[in-house]
Protein backbone atom coordinates (compact mmCIF):
# COMPACT_ATOMS: atom_id res chain seq x y z
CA UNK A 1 -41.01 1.94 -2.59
CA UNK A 2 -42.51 -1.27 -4.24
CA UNK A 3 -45.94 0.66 -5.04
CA UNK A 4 -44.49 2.51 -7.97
CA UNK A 5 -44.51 0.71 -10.73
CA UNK A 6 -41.33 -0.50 -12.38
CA UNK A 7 -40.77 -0.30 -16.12
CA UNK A 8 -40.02 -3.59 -18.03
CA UNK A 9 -36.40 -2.95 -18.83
CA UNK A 10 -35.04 -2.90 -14.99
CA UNK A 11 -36.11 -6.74 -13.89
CA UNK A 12 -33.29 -7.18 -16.49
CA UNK A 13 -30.68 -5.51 -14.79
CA UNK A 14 -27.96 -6.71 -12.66
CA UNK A 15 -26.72 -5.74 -9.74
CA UNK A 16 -30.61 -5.71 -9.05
CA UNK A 17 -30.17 -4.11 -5.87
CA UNK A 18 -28.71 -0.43 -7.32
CA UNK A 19 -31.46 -1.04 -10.46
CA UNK A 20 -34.52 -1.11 -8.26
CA UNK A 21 -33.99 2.16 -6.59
CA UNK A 22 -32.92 3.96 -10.32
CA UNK A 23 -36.47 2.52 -11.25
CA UNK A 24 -38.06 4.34 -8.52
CA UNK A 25 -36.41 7.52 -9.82
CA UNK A 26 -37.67 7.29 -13.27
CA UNK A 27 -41.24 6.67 -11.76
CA UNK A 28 -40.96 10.22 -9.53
CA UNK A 29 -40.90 13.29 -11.46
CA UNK A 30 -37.88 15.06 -9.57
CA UNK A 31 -36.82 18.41 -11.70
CA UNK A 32 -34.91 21.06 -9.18
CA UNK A 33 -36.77 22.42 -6.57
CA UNK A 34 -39.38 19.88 -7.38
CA UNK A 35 -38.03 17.18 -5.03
CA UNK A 36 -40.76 16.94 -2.36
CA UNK A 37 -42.36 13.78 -3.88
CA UNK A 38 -38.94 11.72 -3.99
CA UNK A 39 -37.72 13.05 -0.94
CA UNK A 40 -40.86 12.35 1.29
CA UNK A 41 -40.94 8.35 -0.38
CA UNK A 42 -37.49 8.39 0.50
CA UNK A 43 -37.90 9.62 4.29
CA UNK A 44 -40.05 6.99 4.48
CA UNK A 45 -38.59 3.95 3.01
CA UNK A 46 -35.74 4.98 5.27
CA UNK A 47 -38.05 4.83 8.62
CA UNK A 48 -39.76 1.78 7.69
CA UNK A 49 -36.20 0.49 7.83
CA UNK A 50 -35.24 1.79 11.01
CA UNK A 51 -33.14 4.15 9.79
CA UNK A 52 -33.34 7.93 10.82
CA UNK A 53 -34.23 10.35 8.49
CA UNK A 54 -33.97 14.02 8.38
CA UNK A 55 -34.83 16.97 6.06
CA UNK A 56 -32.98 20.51 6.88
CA UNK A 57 -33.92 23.80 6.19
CA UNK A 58 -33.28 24.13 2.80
CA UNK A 59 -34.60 20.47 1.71
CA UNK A 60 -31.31 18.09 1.92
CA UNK A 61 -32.30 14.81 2.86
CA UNK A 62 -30.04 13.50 5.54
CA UNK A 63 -30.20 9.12 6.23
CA UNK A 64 -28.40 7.42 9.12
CA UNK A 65 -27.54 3.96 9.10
CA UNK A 66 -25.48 2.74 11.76
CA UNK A 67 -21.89 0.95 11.89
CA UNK A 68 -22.13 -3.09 10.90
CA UNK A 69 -21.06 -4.88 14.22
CA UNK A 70 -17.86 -4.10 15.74
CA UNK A 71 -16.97 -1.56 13.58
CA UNK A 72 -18.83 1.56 15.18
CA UNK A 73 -15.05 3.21 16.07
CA UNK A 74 -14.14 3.59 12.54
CA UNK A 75 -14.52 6.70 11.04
CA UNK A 76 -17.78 7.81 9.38
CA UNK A 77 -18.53 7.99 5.38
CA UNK A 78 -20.61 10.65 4.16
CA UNK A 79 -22.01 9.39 0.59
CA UNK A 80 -23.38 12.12 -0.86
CA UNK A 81 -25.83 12.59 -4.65
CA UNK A 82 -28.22 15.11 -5.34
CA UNK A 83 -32.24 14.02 -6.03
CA UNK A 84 -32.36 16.45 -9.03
CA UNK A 85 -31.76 16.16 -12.60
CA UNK A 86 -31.79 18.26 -15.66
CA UNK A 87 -34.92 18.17 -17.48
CA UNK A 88 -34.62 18.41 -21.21
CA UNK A 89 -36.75 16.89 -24.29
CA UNK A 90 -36.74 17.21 -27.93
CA UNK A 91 -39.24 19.81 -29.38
CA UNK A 92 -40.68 16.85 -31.15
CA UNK A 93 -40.97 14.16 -28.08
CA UNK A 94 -43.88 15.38 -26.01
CA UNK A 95 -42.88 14.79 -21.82
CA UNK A 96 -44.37 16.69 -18.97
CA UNK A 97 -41.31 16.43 -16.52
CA UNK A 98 -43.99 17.43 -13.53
CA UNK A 99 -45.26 14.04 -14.06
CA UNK A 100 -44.62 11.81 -16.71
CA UNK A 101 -42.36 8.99 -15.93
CA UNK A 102 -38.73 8.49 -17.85
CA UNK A 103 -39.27 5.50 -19.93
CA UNK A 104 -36.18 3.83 -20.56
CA UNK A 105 -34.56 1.23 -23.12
CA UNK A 106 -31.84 -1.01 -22.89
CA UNK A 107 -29.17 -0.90 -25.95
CA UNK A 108 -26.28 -2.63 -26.88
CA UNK A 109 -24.97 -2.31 -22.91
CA UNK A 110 -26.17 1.26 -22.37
CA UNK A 111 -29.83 1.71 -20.74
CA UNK A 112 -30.80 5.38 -22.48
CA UNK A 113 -33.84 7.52 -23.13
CA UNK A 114 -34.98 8.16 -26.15
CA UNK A 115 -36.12 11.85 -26.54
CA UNK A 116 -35.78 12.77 -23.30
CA UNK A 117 -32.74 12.98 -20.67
CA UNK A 118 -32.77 9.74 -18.43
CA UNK A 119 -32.01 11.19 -15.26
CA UNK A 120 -28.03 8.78 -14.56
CA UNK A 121 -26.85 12.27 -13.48
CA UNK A 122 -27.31 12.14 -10.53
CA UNK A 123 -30.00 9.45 -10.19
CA UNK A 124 -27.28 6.10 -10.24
CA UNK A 125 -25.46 7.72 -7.76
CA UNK A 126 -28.46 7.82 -5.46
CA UNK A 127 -29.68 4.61 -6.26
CA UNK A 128 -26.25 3.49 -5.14
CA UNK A 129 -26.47 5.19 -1.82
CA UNK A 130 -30.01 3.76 -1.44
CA UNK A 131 -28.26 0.09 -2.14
CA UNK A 132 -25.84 1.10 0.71
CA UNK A 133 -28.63 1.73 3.09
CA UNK A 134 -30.40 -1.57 2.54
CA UNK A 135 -28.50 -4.21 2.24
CA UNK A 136 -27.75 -5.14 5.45
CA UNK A 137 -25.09 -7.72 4.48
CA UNK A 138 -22.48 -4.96 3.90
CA UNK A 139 -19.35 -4.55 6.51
CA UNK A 140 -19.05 -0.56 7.11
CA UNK A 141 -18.57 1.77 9.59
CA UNK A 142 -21.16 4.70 10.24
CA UNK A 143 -23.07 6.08 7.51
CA UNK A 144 -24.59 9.51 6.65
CA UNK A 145 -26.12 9.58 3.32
CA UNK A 146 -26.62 13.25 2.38
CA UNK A 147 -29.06 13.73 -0.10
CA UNK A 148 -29.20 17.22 -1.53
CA UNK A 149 -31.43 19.24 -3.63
CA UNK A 150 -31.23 22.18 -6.21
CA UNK A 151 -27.65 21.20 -7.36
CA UNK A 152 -28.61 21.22 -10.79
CA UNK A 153 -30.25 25.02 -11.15
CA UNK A 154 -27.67 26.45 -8.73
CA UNK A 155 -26.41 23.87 -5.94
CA UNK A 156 -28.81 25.54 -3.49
CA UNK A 157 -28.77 22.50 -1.11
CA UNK A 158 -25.23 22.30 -0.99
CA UNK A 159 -24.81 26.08 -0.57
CA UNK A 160 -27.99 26.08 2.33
CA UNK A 161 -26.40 22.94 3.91
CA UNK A 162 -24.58 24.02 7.60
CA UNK A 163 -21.44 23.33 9.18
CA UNK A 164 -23.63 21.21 12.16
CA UNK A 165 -25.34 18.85 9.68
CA UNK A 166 -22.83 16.17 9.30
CA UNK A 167 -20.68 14.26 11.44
CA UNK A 168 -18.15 12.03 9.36
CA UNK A 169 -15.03 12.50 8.22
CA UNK A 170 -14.28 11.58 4.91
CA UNK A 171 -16.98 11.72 1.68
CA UNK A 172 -17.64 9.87 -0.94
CA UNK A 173 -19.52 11.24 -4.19
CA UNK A 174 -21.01 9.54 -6.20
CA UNK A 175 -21.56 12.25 -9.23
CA UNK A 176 -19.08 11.89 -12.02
CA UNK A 177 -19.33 10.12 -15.03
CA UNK A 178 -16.54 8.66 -16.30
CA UNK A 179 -15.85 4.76 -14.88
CA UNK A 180 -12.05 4.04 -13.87
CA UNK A 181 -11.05 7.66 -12.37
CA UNK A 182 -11.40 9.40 -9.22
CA UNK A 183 -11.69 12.79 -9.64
CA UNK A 184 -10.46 15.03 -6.76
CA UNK A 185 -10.78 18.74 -7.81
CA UNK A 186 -13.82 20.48 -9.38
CA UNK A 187 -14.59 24.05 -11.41
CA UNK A 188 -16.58 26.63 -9.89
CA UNK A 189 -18.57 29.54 -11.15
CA UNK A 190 -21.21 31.58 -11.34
CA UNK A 191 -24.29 33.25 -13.49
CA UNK A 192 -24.70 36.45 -15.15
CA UNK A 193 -28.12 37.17 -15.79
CA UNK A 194 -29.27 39.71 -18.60
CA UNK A 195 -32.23 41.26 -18.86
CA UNK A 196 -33.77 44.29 -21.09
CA UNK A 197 -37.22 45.23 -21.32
CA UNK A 198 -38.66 46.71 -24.46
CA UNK A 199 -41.68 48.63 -26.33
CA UNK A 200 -43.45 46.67 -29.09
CA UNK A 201 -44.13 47.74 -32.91
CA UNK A 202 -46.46 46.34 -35.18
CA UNK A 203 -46.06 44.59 -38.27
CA UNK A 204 -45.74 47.26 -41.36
CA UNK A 205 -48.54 46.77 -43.83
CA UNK A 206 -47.66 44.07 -46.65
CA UNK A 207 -45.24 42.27 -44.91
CA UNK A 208 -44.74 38.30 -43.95
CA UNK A 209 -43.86 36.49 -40.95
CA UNK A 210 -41.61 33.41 -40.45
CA UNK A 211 -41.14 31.21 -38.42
CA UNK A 212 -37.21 29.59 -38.41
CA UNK A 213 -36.35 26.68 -36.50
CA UNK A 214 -32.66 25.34 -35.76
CA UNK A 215 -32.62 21.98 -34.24
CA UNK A 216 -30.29 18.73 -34.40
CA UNK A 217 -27.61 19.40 -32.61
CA UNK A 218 -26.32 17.33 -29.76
CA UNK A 219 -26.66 19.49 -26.63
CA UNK A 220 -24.42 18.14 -23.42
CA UNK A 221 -23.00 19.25 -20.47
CA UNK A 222 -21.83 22.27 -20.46
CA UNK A 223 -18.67 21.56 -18.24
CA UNK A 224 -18.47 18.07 -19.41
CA UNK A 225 -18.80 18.79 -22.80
CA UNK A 226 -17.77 22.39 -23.37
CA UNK A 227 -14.50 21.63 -25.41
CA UNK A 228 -15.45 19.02 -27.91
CA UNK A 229 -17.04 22.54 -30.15
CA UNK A 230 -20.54 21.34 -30.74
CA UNK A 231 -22.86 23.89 -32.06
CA UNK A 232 -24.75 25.94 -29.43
CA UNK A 233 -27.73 26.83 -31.31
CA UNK A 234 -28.65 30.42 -30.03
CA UNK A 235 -25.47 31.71 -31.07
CA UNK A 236 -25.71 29.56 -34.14
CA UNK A 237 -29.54 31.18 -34.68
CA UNK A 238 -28.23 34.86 -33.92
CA UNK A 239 -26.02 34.28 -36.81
CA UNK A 240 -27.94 33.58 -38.91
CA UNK A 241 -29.95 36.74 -38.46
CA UNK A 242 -27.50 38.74 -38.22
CA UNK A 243 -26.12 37.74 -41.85
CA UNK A 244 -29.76 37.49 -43.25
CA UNK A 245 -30.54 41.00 -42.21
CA UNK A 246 -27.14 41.85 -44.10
CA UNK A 247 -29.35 41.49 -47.68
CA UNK A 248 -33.02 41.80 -46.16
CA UNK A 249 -35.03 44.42 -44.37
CA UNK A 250 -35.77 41.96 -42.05
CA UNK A 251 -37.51 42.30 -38.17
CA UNK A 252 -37.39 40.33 -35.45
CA UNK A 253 -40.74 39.20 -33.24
CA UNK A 254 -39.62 36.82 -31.05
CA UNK A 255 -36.12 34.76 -30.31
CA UNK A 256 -36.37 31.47 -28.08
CA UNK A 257 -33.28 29.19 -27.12
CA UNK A 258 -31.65 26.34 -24.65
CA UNK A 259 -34.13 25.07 -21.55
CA UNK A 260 -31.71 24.83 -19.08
CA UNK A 261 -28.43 26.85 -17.87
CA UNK A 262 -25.74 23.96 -17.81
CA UNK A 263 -27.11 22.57 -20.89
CA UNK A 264 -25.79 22.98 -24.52
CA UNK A 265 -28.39 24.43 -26.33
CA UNK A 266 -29.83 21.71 -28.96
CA UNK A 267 -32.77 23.89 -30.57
CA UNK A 268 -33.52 27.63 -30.80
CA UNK A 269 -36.65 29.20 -32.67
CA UNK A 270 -37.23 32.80 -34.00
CA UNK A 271 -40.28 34.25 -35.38
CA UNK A 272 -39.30 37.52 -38.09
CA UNK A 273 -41.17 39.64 -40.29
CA UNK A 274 -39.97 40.78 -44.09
CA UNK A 275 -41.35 42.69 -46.85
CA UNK A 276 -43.96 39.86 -48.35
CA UNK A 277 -41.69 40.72 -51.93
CA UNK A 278 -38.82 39.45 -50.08
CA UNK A 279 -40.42 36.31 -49.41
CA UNK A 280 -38.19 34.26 -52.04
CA UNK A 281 -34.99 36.19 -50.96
CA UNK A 282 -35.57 34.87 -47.43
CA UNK A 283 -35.91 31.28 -48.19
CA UNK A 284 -33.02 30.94 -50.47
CA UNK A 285 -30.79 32.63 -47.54
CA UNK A 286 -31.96 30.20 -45.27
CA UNK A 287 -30.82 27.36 -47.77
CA UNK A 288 -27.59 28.90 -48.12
CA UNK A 289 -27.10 28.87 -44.12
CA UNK A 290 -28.25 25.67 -44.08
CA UNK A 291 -25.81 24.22 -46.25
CA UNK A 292 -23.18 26.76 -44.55
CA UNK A 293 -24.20 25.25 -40.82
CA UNK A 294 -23.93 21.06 -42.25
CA UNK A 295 -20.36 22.41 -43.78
CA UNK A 296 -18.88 23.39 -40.39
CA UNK A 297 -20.36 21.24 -38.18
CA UNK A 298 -19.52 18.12 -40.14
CA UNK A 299 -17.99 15.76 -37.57
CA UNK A 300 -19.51 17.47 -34.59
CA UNK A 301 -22.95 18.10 -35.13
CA UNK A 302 -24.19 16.29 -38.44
CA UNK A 303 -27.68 16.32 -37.52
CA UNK A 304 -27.89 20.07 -37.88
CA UNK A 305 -31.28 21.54 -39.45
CA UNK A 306 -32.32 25.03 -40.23
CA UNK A 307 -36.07 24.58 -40.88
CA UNK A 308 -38.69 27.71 -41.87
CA UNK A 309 -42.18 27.99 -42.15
CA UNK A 310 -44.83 30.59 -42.88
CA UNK A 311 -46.00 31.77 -39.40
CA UNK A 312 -50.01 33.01 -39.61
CA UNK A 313 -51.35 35.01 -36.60
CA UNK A 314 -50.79 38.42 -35.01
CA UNK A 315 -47.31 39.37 -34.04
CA UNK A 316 -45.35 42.57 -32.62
CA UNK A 317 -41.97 43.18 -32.99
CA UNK A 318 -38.93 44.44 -31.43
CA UNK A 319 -38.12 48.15 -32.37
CA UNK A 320 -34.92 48.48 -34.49
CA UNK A 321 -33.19 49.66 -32.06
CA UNK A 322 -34.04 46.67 -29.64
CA UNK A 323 -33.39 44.22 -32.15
CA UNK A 324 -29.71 45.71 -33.09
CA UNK A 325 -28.59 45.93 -29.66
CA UNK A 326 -29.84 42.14 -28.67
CA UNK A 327 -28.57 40.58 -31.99
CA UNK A 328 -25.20 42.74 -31.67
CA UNK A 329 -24.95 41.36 -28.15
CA UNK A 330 -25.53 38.19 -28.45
CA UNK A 331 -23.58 37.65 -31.19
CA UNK A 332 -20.68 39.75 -29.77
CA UNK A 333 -20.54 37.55 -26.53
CA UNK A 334 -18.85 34.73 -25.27
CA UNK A 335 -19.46 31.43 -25.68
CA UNK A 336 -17.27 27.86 -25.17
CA UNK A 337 -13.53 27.16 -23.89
CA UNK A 338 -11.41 30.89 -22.96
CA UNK A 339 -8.38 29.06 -21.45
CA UNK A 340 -7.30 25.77 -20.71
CA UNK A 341 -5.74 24.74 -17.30
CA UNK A 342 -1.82 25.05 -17.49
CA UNK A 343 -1.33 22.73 -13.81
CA UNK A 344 -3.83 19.92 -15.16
CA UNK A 345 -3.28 18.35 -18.59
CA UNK A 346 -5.97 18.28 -20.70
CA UNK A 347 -8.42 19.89 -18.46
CA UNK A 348 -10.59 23.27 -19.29
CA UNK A 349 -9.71 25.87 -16.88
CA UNK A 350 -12.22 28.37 -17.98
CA UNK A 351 -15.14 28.73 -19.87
CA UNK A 352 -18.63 30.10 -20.40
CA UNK A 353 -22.25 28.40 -21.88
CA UNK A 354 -25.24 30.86 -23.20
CA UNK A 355 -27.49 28.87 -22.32
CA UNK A 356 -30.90 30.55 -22.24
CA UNK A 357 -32.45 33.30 -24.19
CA UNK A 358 -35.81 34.23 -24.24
CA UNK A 359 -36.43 37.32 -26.37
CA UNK A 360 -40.12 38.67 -27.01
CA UNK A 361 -41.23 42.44 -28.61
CA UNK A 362 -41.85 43.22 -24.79
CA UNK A 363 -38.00 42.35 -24.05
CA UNK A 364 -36.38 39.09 -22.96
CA UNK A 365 -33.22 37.63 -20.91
CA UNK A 366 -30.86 35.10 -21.35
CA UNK A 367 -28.29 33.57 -19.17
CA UNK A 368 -24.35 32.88 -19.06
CA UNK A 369 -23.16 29.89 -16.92
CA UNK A 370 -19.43 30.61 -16.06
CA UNK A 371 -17.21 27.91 -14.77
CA UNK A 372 -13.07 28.16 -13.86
CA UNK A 373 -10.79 26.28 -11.38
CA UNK A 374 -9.82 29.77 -10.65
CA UNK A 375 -12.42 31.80 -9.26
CA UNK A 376 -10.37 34.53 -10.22
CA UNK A 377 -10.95 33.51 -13.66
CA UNK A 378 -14.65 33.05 -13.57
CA UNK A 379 -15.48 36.48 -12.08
CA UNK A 380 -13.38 38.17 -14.46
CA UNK A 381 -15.11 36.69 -17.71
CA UNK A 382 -18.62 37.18 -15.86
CA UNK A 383 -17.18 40.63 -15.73
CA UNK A 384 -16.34 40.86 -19.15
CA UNK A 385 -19.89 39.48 -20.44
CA UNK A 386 -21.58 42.10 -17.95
CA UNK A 387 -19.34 45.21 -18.85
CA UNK A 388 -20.52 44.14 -22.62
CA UNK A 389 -24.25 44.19 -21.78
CA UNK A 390 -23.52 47.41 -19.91
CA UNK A 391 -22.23 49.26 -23.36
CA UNK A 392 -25.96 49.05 -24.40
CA UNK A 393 -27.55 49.98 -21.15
CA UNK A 394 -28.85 46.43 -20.65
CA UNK A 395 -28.83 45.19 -16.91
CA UNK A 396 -26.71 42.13 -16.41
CA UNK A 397 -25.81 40.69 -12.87
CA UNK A 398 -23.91 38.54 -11.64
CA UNK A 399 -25.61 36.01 -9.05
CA UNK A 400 -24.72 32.19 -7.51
CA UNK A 401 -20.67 32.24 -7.22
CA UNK A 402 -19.68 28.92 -5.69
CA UNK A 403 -16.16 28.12 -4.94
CA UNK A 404 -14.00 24.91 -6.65
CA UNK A 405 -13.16 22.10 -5.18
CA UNK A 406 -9.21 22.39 -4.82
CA UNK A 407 -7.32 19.17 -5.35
CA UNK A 408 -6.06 17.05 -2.33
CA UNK A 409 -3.11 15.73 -3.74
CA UNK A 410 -2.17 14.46 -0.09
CA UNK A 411 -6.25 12.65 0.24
CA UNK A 412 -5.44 9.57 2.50
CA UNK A 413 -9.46 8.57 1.06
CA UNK A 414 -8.05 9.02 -2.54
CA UNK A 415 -4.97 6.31 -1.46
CA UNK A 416 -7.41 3.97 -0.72
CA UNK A 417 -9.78 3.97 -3.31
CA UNK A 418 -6.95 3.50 -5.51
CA UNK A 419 -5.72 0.87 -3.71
CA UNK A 420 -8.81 -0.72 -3.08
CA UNK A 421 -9.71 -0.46 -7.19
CA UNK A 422 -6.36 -2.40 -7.93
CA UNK A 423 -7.24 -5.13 -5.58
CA UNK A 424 -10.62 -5.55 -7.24
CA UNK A 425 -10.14 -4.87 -11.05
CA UNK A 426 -6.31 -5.48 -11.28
CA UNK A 427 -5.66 -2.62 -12.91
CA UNK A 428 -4.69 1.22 -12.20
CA UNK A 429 -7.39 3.85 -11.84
CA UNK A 430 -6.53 7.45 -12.98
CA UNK A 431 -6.88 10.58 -11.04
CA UNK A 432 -8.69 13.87 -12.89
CA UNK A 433 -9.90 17.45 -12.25
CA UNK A 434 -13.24 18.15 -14.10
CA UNK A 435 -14.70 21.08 -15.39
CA UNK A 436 -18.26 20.20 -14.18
CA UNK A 437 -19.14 22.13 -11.03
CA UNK A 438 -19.26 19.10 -7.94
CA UNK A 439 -21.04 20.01 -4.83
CA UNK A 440 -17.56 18.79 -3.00
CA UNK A 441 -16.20 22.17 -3.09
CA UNK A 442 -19.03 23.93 -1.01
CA UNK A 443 -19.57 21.26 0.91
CA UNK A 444 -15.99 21.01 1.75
CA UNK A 445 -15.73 24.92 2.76
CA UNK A 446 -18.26 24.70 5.16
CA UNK A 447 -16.74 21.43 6.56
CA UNK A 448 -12.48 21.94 6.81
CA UNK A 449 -10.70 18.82 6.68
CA UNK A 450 -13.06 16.62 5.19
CA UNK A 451 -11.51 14.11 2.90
CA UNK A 452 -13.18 14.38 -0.35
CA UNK A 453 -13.31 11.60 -3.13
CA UNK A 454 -15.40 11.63 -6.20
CA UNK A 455 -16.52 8.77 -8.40
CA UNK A 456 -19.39 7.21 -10.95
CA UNK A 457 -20.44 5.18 -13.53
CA UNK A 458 -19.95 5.82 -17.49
CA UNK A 459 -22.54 8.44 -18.68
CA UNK A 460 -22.90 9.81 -22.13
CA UNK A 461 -25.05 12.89 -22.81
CA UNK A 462 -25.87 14.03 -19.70
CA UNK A 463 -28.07 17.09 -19.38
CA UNK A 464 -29.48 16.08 -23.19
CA UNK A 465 -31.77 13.86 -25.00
CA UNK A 466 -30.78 10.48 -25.32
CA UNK A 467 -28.68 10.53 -22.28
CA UNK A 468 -27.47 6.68 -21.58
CA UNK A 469 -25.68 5.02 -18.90
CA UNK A 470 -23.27 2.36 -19.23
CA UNK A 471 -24.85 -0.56 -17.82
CA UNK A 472 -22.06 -2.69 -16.73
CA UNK A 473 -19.89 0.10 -14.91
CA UNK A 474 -22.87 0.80 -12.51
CA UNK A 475 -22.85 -2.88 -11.07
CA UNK A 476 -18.74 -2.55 -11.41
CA UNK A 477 -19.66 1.33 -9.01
CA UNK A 478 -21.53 -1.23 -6.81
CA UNK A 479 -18.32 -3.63 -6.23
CA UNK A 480 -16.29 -0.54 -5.58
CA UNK A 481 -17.94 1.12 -2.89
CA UNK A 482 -18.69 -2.19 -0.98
CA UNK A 483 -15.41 -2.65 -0.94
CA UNK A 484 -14.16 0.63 -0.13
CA UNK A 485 -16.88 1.08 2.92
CA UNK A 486 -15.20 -2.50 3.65
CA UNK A 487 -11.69 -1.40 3.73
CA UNK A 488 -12.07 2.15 5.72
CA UNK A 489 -9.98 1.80 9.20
């Protein structure tokens, strides 16, 4: 993989090994179900090394690399990270994912992309594998690095992988984000999809249109990052309209939010129409929500902006009866933590993100990502978002259910990584539950009894712009799993 060029930052880097490989990654464009590119120069670096590679039916990547000598009777390791990654970019930081590079900086210990989302998740935990594979140095038993696609637009590799694929008998996962804990149980969920088609009106004589922009707010992971309460700006947006039309005769052309499901929407833009005398009215209740949004997001979401502009050009818009049942919807449904777990402190149990709308005079859709330990708990609350779409007539189903991960409490893997990180840091690791969805629980279904352990480095951001990695805790990931690989029996 030395052809692709390497950005200036990474010759920096230490352990230079794991660095090399997340290079590659930046230079190879690798958005879900985009993959091809990185998985083919991956196939083969892997047979230019010897080392046999496969590709399934639905795209996982599969690389064997034999036991070091003498240890061929120990048990095999399945390392496992996915080749996608959540594409997102401000509005005002042009980047074609299909094929501009991720050009990132280094920053007081974090390496981070300005702009853009750098790719960490899952990208260090596959340059980590890749390490694994090469060095030849290392003392381990048989390896099967499973690389698998789609995980971040629905975990179709993991769901499309079968129970004949892999051989080993414990896993290691390399696609959490927190340094120091080993996580060992994992949320599942689901989608609910909405959509409504519509018939378009034109504008009434004499009146203006607008176009109003809310942007500056953090984004994140919407597992990761559900509870901390930062804005999500479609609901924020529908809000908005909602109270405006409260005081204006006001229509609506066009809504637009969020660019990805398990994202946080950072940025949402409608396009309206009012009475051209209203013009003044409008404008000073868009300063009053601005100063209304910077008031209750103080702490959370400072860099909160409701913008507005004069929009020229031809428009339709949504009927009135259209634009009361999606407003009324939207606003009306569900968005953030609904419970917390009672058996794990601290942890979300359930919760939903609306995290896509797209809403034109022809109709639109938008999507809810549902997550719960208990699937019980995420098919009831898709339920509730669907029987609320259903009031109106509106179609809304419910598509992608994967299961959780239960926790292991009894893991003999978990036992040893946590023996294994007190040797080598001299300290305790914790154990945690998260509320991200991990491929570990589907994989684990189709494969009973497989030992499952999760780990990663320090990532802040994910699935948003400026996304950074901690630099140190991916060469302290690196120490970890050597040793761990070294330690299996």
């Amino acid at each position: 993989m030395s052809d692709l060029p390497t950005p200036s930052v990474f010759p920096s880097l230490a352990p230079a090994i794991v660095w090399k490989h997340f290079a590659t990654l930046c230079a190879i464009p690798r958005a879900s179900k985009h993959e091809a590119r990185l998985r083919q120069q991956l196939s083969v670096w892997a047979e230019q090394r010897g080392l046999a590679a496969a590709v399934d039916a639905t795209g996982n990547l599969i690389i064997r690399k034999p036991a070091s000598p003498g240890r061929a009777h120990l048990p095999g390791v399945i390392l496992q990270a996915h080749l996608d990654m959540v594409c997102q970019n401000n509005a005002d930081t042009p980047h074609d994912f299909s094929r501009d590079p991720i050009r990132p900086v280094r920053r007081d210990g974090w390496l981070v992309a300005d702009g853009t989302t750098l790719g960490a998740d899952n990208g260090i935990g596959v340059a980590l594998i890749l390490a694994v594979l090469e060095d030849t140095r290392l003392r381990h038993g048989p390896i099967e690095a499973l690389f698998t696609v789609d995980e971040e637009a629905g975990m179709g590799g993991a769901n499309g992988l079968t129970p004949d694929t892999l051989d080993g008998h414990l896993m290691l996962n390399l696609d959490t984000e927190l340094w120091g804990e080993f996580y060992l149980g994992c949320a599942g969920g689901l989608d609910v999809n909405v959509q409504r088609s519509a018939t378009p009106e034109p504008v009434p004589e004499g009146w203006q249109c607008w176009r109003i922009n809310l942007r500056g707010l953090r984004g994140g992971h919407s597992g990761v990052d559900i509870h901390e309460e930062r804005g999500n700006a479609i609901k924020l947006l529908v809000r908005v309209l909602r109270g405006l039309e409260q005081h204006l005769p006001l229509r609506l052309a066009s809504l637009n939010g969020g660019t990805a499901r398990n994202a946080l929407p950072r940025e949402a833009f409608a396009v309206i129409a009012v009475p051209g005398l209203e013009a003044a009215q409008l404008v000073a209740g868009l300063e009053k929500w601005d100063g209304c949004l910077r008031r209750e997001l103080a702490g959370v979401d400072d860099g909160v902006e409701l913008g507005y502009s004069p929009e020229s050009g031809a428009v339709d818009l949504l009927s009135p009866a259209d634009q009361r049942i999606w407003l009324a919807s939207l606003h009306a449904a569900p968005h953030g933590v609904r419970r917390m777990s009672r058996q794990v402190t601290g942890v979300v149990e359930t919760s939903n993100n609306l995290g896509m709308v797209t809403l034109a005079a022809t109709g639109g859709s938008c999507n809810f990502m549902v997550r719960s330990l208990l699937d019980s708990g995420s098919l009831a609350l898709a339920d509730e978002i669907v029987s609320l779409f259903a009031l109106s007539g509106t179609v809304a189903v419910k598509a992608g259910h994967y299961p959780g991960w239960a926790p292991n409490p009894d893991s003999q893997l978990l036992s040893l990584c946590q023996a294994v990180y007190r040797r080598e840091f001299g300290s305790d690791s914790r154990v945690q539950v998260i509320h991200a969805g991990l491929e570990c629980g589907i994989i684990g279904a189709k494969y009973p009894g497989l030992d499952i352990v999760s780990f990663g480095p320090t990532i802040r951001g994910a699935h948003a712009p400026g996304e950074a990695v901690e630099i140190e805790t991916v060469g302290c990931c690196w120490q970890l799993l050597q040793a761990i690989l070294a330690a299996v029996e």
